[in-house]
Protein backbone atom coordinates (compact mmCIF):
# COMPACT_ATOMS: atom_id res chain seq x y z
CA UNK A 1 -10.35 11.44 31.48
CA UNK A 2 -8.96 8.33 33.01
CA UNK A 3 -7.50 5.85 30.64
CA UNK A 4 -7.08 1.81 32.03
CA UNK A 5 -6.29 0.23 28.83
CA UNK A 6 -2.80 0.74 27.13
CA UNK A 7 -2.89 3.62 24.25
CA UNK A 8 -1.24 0.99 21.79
CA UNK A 9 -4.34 -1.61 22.29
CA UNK A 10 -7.10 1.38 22.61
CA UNK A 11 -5.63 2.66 18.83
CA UNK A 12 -5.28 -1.19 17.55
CA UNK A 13 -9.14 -1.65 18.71
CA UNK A 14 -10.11 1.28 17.28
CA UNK A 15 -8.08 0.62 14.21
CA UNK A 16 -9.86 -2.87 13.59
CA UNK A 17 -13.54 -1.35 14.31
CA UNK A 18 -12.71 1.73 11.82
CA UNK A 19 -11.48 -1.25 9.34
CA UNK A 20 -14.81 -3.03 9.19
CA UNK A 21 -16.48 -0.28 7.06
CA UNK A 22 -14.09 -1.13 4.43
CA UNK A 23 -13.64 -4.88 4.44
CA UNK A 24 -17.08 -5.24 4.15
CA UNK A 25 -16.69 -3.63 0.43
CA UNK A 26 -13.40 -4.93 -0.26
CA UNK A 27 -13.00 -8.21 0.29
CA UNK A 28 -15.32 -9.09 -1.96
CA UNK A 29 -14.86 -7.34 -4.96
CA UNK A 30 -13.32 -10.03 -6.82
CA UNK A 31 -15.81 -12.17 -6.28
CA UNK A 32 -18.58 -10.39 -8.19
CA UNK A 33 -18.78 -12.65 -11.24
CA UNK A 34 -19.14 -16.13 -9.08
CA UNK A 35 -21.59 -14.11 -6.92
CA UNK A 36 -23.31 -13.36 -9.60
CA UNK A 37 -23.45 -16.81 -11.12
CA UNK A 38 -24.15 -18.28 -7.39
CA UNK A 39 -27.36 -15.82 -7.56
CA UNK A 40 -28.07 -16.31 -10.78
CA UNK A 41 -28.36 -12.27 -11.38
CA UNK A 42 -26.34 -9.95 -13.75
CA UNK A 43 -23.28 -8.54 -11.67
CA UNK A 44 -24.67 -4.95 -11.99
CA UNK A 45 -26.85 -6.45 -9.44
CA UNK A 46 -23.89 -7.50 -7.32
CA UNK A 47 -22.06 -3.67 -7.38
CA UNK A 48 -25.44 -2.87 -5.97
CA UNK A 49 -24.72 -4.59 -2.90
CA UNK A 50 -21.87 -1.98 -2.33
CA UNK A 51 -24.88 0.60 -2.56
CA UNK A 52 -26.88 -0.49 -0.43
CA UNK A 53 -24.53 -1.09 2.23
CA UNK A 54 -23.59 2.75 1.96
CA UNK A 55 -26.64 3.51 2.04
CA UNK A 56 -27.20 1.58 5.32
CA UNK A 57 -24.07 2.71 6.64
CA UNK A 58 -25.10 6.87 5.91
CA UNK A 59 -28.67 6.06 7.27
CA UNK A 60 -27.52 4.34 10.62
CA UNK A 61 -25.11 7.10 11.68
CA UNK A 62 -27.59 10.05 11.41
CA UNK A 63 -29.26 8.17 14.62
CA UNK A 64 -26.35 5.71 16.53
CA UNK A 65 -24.17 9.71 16.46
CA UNK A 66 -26.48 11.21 18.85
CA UNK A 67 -27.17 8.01 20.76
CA UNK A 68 -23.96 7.60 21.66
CA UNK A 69 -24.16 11.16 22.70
CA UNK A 70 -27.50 10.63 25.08
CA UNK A 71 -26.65 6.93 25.94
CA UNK A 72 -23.01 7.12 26.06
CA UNK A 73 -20.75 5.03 23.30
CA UNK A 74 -20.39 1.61 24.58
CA UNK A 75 -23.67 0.15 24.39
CA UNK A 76 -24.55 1.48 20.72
CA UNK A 77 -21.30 0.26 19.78
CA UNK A 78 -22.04 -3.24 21.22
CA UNK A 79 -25.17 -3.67 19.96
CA UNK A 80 -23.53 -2.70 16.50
CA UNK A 81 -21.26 -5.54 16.71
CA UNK A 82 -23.32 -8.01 17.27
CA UNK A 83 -25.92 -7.17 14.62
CA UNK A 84 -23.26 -6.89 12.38
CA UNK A 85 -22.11 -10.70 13.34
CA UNK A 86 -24.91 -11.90 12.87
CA UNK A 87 -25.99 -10.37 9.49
CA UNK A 88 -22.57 -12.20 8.50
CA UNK A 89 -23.30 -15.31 9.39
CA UNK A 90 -26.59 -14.77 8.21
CA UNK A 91 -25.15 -13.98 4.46
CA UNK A 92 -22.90 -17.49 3.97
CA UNK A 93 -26.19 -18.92 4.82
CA UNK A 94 -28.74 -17.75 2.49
CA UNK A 95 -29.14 -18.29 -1.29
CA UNK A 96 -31.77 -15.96 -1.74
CA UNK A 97 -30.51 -12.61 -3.55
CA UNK A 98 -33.13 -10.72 -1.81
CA UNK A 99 -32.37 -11.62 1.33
CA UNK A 100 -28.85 -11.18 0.68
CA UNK A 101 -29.59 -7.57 -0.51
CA UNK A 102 -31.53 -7.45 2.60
CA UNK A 103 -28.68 -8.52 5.00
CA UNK A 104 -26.33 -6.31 3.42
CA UNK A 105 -28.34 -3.23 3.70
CA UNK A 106 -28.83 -4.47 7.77
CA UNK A 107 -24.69 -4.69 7.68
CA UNK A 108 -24.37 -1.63 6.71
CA UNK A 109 -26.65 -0.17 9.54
CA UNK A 110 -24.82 -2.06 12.66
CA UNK A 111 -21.43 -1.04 10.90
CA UNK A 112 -22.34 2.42 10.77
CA UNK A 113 -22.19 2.61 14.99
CA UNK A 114 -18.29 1.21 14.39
CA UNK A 115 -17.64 4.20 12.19
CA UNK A 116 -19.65 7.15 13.88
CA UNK A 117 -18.39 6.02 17.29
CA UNK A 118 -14.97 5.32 16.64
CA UNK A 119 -14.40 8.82 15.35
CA UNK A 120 -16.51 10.01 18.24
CA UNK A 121 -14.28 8.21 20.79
CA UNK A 122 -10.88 9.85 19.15
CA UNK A 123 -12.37 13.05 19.68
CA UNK A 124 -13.22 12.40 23.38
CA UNK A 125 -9.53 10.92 24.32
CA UNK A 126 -7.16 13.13 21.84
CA UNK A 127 -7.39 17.16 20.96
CA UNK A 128 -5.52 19.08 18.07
CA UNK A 129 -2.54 18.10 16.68
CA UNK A 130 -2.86 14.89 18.79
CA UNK A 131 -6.70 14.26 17.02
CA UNK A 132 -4.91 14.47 14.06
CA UNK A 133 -2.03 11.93 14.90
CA UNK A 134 -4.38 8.96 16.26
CA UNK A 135 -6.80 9.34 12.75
CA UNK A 136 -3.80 9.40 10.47
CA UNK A 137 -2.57 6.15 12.98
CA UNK A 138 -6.39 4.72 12.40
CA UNK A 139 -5.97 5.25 8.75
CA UNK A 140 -2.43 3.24 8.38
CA UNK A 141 -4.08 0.65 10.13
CA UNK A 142 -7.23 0.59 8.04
CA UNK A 143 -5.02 1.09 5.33
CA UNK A 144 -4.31 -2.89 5.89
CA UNK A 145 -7.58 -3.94 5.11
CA UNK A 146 -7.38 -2.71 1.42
CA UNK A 147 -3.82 -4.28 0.89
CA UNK A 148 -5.18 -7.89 2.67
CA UNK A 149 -9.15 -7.73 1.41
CA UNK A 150 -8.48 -7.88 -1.97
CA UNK A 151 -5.97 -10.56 -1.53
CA UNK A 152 -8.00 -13.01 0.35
CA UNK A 153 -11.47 -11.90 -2.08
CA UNK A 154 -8.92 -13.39 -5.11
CA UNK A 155 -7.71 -16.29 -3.59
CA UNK A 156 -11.57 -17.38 -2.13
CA UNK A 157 -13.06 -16.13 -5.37
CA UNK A 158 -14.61 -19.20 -6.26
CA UNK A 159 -17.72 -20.79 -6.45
CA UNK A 160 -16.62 -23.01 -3.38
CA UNK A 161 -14.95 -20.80 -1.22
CA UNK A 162 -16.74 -17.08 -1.56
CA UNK A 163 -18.46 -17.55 1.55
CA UNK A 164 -16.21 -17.41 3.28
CA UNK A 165 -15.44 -13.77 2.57
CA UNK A 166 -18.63 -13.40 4.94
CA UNK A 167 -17.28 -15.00 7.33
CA UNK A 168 -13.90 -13.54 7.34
CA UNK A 169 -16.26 -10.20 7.81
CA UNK A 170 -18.00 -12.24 11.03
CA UNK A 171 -14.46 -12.75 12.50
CA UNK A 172 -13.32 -9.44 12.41
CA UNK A 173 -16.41 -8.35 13.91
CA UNK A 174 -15.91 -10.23 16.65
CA UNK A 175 -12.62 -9.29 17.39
CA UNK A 176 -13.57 -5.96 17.69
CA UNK A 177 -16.58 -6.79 20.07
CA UNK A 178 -14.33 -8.72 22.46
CA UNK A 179 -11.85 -4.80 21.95
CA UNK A 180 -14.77 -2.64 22.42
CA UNK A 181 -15.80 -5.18 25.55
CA UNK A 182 -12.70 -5.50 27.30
CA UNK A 183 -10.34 -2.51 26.08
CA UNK A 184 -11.51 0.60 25.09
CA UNK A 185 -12.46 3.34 27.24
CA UNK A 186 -16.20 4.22 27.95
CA UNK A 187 -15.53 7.82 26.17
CA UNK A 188 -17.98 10.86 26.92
CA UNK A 189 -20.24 9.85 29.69
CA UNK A 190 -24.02 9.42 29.08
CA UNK A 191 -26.20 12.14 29.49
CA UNK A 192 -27.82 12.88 32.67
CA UNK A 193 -31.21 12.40 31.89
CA UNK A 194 -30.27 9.34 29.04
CA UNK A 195 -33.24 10.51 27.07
CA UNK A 196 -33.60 10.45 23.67
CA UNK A 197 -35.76 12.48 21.63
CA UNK A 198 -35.87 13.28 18.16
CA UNK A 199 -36.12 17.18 18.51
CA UNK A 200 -32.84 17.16 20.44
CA UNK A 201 -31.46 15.02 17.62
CA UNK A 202 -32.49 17.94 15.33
CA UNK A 203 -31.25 20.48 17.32
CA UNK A 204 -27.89 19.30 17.41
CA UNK A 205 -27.35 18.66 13.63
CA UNK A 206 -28.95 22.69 13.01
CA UNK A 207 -25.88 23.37 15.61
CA UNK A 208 -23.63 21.15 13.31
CA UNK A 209 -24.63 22.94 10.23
CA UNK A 210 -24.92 26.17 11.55
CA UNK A 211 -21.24 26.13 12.36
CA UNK A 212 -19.44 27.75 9.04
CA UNK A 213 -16.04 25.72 9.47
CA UNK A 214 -17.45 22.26 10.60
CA UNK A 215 -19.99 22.17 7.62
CA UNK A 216 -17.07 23.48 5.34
CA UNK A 217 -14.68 20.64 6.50
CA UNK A 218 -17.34 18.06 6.74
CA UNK A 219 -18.00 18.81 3.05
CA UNK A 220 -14.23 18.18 1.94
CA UNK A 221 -13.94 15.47 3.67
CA UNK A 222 -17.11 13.70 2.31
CA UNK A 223 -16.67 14.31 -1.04
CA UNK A 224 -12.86 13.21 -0.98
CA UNK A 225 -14.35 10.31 0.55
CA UNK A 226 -16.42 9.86 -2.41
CA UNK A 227 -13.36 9.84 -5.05
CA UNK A 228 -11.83 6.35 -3.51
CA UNK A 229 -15.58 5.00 -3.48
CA UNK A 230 -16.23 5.90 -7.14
CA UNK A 231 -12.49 4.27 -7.75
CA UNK A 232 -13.93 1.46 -5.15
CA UNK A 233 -16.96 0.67 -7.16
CA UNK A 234 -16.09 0.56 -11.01
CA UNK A 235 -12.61 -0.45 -10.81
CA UNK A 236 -13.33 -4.01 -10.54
CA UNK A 237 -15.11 -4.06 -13.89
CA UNK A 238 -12.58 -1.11 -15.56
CA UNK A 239 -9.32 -3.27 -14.66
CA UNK A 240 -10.73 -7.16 -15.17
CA UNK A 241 -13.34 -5.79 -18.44
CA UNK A 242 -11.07 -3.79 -20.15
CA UNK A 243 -7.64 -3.77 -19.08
CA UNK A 244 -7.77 -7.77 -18.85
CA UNK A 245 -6.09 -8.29 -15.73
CA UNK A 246 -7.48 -11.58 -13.55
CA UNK A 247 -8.85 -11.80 -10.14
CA UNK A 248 -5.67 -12.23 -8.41
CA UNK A 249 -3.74 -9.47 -10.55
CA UNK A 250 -7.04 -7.01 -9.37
CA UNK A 251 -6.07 -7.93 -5.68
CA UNK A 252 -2.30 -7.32 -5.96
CA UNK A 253 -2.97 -3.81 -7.64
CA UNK A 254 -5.33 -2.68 -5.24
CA UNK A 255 -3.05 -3.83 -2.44
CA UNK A 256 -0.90 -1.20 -3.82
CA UNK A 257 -3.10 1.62 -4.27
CA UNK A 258 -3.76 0.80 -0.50
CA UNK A 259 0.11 0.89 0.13
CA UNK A 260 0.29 4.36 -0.97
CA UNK A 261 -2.07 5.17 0.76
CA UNK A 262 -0.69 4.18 3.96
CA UNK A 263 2.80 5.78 2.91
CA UNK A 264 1.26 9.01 2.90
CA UNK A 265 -0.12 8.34 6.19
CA UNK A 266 2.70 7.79 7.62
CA UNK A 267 4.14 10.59 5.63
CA UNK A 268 1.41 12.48 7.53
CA UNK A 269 2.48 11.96 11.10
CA UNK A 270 5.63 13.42 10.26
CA UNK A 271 4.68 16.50 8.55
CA UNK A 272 1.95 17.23 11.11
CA UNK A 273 5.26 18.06 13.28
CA UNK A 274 6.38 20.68 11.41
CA UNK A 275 3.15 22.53 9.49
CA UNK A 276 -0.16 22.80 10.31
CA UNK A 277 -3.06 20.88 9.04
CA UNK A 278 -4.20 22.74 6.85
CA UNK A 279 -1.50 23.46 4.69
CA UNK A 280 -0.92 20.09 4.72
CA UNK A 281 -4.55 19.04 3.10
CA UNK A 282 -4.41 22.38 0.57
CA UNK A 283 -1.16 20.79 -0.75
CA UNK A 284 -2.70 17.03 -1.51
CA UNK A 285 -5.93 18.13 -2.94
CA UNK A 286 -3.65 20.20 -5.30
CA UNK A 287 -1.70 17.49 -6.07
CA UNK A 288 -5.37 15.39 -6.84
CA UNK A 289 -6.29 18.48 -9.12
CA UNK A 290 -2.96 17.71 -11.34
CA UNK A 291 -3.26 14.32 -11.18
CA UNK A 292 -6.50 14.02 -12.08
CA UNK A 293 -6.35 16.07 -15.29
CA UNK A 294 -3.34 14.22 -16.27
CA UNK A 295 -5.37 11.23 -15.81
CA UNK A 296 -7.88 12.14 -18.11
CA UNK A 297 -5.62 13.37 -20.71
CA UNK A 298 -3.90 10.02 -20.72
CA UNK A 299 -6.91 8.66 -21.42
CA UNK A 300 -8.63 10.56 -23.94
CA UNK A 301 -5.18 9.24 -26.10
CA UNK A 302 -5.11 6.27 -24.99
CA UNK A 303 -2.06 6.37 -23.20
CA UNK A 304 -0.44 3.00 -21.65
CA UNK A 305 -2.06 1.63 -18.81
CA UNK A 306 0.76 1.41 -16.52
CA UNK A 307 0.73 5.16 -17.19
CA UNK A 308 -2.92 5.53 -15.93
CA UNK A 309 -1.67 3.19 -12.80
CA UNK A 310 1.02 5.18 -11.62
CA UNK A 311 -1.54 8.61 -11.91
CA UNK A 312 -4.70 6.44 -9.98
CA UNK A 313 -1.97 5.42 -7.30
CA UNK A 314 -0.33 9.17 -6.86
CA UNK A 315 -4.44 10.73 -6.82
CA UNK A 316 -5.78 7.97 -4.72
CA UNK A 317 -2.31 8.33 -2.28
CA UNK A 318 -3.38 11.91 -1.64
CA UNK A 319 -6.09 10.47 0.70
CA UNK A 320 -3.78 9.61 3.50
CA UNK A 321 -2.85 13.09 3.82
CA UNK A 322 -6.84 14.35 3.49
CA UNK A 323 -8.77 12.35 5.11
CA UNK A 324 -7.13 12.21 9.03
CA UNK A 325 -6.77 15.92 8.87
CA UNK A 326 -9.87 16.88 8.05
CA UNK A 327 -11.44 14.35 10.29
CA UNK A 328 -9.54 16.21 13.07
CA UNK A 329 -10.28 19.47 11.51
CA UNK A 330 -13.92 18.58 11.78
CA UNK A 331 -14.49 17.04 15.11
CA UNK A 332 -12.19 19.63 16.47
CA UNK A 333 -15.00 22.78 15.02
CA UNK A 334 -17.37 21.55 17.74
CA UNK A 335 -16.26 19.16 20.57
CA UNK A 336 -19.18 19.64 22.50
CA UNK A 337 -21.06 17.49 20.02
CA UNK A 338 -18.76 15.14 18.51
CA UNK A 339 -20.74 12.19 18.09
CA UNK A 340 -23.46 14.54 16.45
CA UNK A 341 -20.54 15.81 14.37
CA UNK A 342 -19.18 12.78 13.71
CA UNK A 343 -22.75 10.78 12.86
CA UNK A 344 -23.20 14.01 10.25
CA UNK A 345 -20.19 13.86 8.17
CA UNK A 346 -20.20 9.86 8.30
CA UNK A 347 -23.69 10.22 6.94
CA UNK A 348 -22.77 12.87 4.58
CA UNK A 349 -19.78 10.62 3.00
CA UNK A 350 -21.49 7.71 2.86
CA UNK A 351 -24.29 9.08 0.86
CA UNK A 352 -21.99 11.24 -1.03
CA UNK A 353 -20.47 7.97 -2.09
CA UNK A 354 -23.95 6.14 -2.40
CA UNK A 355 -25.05 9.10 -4.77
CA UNK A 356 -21.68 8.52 -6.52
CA UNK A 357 -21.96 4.85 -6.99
CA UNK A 358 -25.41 5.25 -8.25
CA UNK A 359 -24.59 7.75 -10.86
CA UNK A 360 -21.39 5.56 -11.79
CA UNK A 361 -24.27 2.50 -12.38
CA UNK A 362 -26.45 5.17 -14.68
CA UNK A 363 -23.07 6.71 -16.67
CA UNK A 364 -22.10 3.05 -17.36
CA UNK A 365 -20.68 3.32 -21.18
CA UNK A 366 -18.12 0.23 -21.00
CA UNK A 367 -15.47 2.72 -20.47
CA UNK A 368 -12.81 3.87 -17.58
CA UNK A 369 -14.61 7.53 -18.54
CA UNK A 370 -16.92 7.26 -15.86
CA UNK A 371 -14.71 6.59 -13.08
CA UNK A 372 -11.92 9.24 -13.75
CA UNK A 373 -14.00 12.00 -14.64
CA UNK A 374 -16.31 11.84 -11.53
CA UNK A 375 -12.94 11.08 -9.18
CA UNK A 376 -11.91 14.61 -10.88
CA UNK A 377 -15.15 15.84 -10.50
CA UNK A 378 -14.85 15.45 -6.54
CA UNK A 379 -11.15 16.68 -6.45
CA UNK A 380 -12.01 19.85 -7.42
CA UNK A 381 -15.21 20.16 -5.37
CA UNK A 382 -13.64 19.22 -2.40
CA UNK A 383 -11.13 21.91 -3.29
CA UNK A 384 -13.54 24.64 -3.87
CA UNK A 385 -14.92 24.05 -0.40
CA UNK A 386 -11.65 23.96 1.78
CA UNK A 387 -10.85 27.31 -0.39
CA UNK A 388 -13.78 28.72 1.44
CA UNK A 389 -13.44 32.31 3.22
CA UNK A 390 -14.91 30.94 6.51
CA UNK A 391 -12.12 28.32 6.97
CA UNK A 392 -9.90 31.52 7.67
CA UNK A 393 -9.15 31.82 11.25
């Protein structure tokens, strides 16, 4: 497939469009209490922003996946863009909580196409070891947004100046629509007919699922997925609440989490040289499963919270090692149908983590309980299922 624009600025497009699912979540999650003073609503109500955006962004993939696959990527990913603008322009205007909860749940659908195609296009361009490169690339450079989000979300966390979080979102956005307009590549070509019916929609996920290592794969890498968003969603209130620390301390200390995580990615590209990928994702979800049940022994007595820290930032580090391979590992199981494959397991995460987040809301005690057991919980799930016999080759 021919190429015109330069690898470096394909990968940096691709990087920022991959990004947006995440700044939309983390920029703003210092600014929950002024939010919820602006709307005059407990901030409960405010984490359930962050659902509903999942839920948008699971929902919209399960159809812009196999559009892009009929239509061809470019024009779902446009029109993805600019809804997404839009609906962030549309937030620093309103001061209606509804419609705010409306607009976010809107975001979350025109985001999804950034996500579902992205992943799609990687798996059109790159193959194998190479898949695997780019997505661990993509994550170091997502891996910004978490270090930079939480940052800015402390510094414009005020009644004043939280709007512009929105439009920060609106900016990126944009960048990535003039990237996805002028840079990247068009990617699979449409299909010949460019028709688009539900029962071939169908038929393509019973492929999906039908195929023992994609669905095993897609599984692990969901539910991983699902540890950082359960760490995502009740970490603002564990480390402000209970641990004490301010706005600004909360942004510094999930820069670093983020940090790690991009170590590990770039950790990643080097030991993708020597071993294969899946030795290479057996090892960090082992190191989660230790982790994690140090965690929660350091907990149960009360151990320091530096102590607890250092154990979030080793388990949640892990990540840049799982995710990007078994992204690759997935798309790679059926390349006919990557934008299927890749709408499916985006779908999958996202309401993995929406499920997640929900139960988080209902387990609520006013504890960090909650949030290490279930980031356990999915460590050792995700493990089970990348144990399975028909990953064997």
């Amino acid at each position: 497939m021919k190429i015109n624009a330069k690898p470096l600025l394909i990968t940096l497009t691709l990087g920022i469009l991959t990004a947006i699912g995440s700044i939309s979540i983390d920029i703003y999650l210092p600014a929950f209490g002024v939010m919820a003073n602006y709307f005059k609503v407990p901030i409960v109500r405010i984490e359930g922003t962050v659902t509903l955006f999942l839920f948008g962004m699971s929902f919209g993939q399960l159809f812009i996946g196999p559009m892009s696959d009929v239509w061809g990527r470019k024009t779902p990913l446009r029109v993805g863009l600019a809804a997404y603008v839009l609906c962030s322009i549309c937030c620093v205007i309103t001061s209606s909580f509804p419609v705010f909860l409306t607009l976010r749940f809107i975001q979350g659908l025109a985001g999804s196409a950034c996500q579902v195609i992205c992943r799609a296009l990687v798996g059109d361009i790159y193959k194998d070891k190479n898949a695997a490169h780019v997505f661990t690339v993509l994550q170091i450079i997502m891996g910004v947004s978490p270090i930079l989000s939480p940052i800015a979300g402390g510094m414009l966390a005020e009644a004043s100046t939280w709007k512009y979080l929105f439009l920060i979102m609106a900016v990126v956005s944009g960048a990535g629509l003039i990237g996805c307009l002028t840079i990247l590549p068009a990617g699979k070509p449409p299909a010949a007919d460019k028709k688009f019916y539900l029962p071939v929609i169908f038929k393509n996920y019973i492929y999906c699922i039908k195929h023992p290592a994609f669905i095993n794969y897609a599984i692990v890498r969901a539910i991983s997925n699902s540890a950082a968003f359960s760490f995502i969603t009740a970490s603002p209130f564990i480390f402000t609440q209970i641990y004490g620390l301010s706005k600004k301390q909360f942004g510094f200390v999930f820069s670093g989490f983020a940090i790690g995580i991009i170590a590990t990615g770039i950790l990643n590209t080097r030991l993708l040289k020597h071993f294969e990928v899946q030795k290479i994702t057996k090892l960090a979800m082992m190191c989660q499963l230790v982790t994690g049940l140090i965690m929660i022994i350091v907990l149960y007595f009360n151990g320091p919270f530096a102590v607890l820290l250092a154990l979030i930032f080793i388990f949640l580090a892990m990540l840049g090692l799982i995710l990007p391979n078994t992204t690759s590992l997935y798309i790679g199981a059926i390349p006919s149908f990557s934008g299927s494959a890749s709408a499916l397991v985006g779908a999958v995460s996202y309401l993995s983590a929406f499920l997640i987040t929900s139960i988080l809301s209902i387990l609520y005690n006013g504890t960090a309980y909650p949030m290490i057991l279930m980031m356990y919980c999915c460590a050792v799930v995700a493990y089970l299922c990348l144990q399975h016999k028909h990953l064997e080759r």
